[in-house]
Protein backbone atom coordinates (compact mmCIF):
# COMPACT_ATOMS: atom_id res chain seq x y z
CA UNK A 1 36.66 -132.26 -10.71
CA UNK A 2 34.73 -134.08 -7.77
CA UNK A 3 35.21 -137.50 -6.99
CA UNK A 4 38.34 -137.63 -9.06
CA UNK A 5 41.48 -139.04 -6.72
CA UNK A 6 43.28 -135.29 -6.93
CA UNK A 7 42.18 -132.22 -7.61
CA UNK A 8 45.35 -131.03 -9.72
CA UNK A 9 44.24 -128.86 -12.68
CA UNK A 10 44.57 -130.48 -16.84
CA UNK A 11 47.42 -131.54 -17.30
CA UNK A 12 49.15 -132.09 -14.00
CA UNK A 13 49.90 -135.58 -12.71
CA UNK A 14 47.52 -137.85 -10.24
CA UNK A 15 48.68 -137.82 -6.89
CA UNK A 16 49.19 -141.65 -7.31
CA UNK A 17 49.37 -144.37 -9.98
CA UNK A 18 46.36 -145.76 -11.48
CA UNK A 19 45.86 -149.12 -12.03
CA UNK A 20 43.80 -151.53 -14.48
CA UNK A 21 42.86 -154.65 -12.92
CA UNK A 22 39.80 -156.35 -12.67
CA UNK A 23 37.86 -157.12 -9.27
CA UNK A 24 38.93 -160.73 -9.93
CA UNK A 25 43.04 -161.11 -10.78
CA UNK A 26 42.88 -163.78 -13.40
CA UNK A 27 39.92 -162.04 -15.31
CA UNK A 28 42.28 -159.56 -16.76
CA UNK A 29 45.32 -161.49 -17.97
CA UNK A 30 48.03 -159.72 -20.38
CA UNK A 31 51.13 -161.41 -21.65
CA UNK A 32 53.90 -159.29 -22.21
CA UNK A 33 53.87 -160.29 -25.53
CA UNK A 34 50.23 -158.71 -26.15
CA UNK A 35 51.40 -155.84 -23.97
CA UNK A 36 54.68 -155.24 -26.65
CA UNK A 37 52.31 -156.01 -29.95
CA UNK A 38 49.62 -153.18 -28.40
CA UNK A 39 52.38 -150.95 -27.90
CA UNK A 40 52.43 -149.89 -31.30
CA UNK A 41 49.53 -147.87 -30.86
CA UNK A 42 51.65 -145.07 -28.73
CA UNK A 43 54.09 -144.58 -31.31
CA UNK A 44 55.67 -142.63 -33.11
CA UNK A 45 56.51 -140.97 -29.73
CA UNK A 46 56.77 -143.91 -27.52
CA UNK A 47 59.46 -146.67 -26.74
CA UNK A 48 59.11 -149.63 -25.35
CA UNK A 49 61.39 -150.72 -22.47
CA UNK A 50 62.13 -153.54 -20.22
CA UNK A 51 61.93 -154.07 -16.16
CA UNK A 52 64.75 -152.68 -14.46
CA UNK A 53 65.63 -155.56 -12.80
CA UNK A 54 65.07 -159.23 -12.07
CA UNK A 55 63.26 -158.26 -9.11
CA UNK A 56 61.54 -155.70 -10.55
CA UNK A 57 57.52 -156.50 -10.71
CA UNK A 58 57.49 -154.29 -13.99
CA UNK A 59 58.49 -156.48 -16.87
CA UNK A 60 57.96 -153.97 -19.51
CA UNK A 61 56.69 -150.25 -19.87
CA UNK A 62 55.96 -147.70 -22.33
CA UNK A 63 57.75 -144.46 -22.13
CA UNK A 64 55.40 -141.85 -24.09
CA UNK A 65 57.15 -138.58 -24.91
CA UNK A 66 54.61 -136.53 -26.68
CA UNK A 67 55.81 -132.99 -28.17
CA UNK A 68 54.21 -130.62 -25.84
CA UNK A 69 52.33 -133.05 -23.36
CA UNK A 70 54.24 -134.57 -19.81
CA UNK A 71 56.20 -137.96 -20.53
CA UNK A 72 54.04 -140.57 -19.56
CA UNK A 73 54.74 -144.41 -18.93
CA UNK A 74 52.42 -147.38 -18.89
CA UNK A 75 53.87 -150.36 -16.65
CA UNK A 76 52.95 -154.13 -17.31
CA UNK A 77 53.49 -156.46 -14.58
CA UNK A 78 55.16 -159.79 -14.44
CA UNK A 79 51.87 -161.50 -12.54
CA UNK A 80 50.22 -160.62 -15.98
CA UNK A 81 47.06 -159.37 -14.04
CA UNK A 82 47.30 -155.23 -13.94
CA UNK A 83 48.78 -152.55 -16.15
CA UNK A 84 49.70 -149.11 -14.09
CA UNK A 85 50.42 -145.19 -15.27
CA UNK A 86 52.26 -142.52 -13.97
CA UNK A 87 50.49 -139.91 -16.29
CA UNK A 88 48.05 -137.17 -15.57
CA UNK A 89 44.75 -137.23 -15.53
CA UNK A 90 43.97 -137.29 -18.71
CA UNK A 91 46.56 -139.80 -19.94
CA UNK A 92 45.48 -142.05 -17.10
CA UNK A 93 42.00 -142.34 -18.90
CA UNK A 94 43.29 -142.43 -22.40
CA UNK A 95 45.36 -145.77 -21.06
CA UNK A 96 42.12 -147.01 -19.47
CA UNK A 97 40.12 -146.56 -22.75
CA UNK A 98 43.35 -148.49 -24.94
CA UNK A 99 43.54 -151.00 -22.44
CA UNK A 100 39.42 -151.18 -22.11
CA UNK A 101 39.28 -151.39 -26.39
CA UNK A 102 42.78 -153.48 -27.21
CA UNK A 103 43.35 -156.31 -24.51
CA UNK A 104 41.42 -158.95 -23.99
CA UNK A 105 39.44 -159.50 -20.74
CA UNK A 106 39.48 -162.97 -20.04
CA UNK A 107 36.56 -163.51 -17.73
CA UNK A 108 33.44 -162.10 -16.05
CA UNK A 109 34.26 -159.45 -13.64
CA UNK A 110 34.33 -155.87 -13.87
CA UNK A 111 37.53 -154.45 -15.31
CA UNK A 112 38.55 -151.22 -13.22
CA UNK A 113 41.01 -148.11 -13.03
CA UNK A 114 41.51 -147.22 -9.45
CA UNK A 115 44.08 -145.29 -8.06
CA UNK A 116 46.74 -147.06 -5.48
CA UNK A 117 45.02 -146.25 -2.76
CA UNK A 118 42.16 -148.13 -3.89
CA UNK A 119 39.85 -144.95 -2.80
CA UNK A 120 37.61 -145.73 -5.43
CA UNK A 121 36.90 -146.55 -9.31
CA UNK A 122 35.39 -146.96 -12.28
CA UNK A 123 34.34 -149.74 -14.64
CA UNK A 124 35.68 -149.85 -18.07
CA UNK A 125 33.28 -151.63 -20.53
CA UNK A 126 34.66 -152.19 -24.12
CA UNK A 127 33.79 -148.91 -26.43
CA UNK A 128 34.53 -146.76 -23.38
CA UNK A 129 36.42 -143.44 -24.90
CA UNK A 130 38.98 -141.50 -22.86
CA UNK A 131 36.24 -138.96 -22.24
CA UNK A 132 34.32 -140.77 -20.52
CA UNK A 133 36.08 -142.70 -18.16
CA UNK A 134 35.64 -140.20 -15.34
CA UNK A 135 32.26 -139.89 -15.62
CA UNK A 136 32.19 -142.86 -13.90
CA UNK A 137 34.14 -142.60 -10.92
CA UNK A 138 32.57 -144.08 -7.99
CA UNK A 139 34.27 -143.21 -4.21
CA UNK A 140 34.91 -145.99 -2.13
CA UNK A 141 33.54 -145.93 2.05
């Protein structure tokens, strides 16, 4: 699909993470405890794990093993400010709508996905669905 940050077909994984942040850090501010309590909403086929180390900037993540579907994981960060996925395209924009409709933003700037390379974006507004969050996508110059 054009203007998407791969081109792999359904199912296959995004050539990099994406990432939920908004334009300003401290408008988009998780605590790992809302990250764990909006966990539940992966089960029954997802865990929820902790950082792999001390120096880790992951503090917790949720492993998503779906019968049938690639595992997935959703990765909360320490600075509170930005969840991340490994999953394909269509995972990353199922996370984007969860994280859109469940956690709080907590001020006025645009919430985004982008990819890591920050090549470009969309906004998430709350009531978003996973369908439509690459409608959006807007290249960056």
């Amino acid at each position: 699909m054009r203007g998407r940050p791969s081109n792999n077909r359904k199912g296959r994984p995004v050539s990099n993470r994406m990432i939920i942040i908004a334009q300003e850090p401290q408008d988009f501010s998780v605590t790992l405890d809302q990250f764990r309590d909006a966990s539940a909403a992966w089960g029954p086929h997802a865990s929820l794990m902790g950082g792999a180390s001390d120096d880790d900037p992951v503090d917790a993540n949720i492993q998503v093993n779906r019968p049938g579907e690639p595992f997935f994981q959703i990765f909360h960060f320490k600075t509170n400010a930005m969840l991340s996925t490994d999953g394909t395209e269509e995972q990353a924009a199922e996370v984007a709508a969860w994280a859109v409709n469940t956690l709080p933003k907590s001020g006025p700037s645009e919430l985004w996905m982008t990819d890591q390379g920050y090549s470009g974006h969309t906004v998430l507004t709350p009531g978003t669905g996973a369908a439509d969050v690459w409608k959006g996508w807007q290249e960056h110059n």
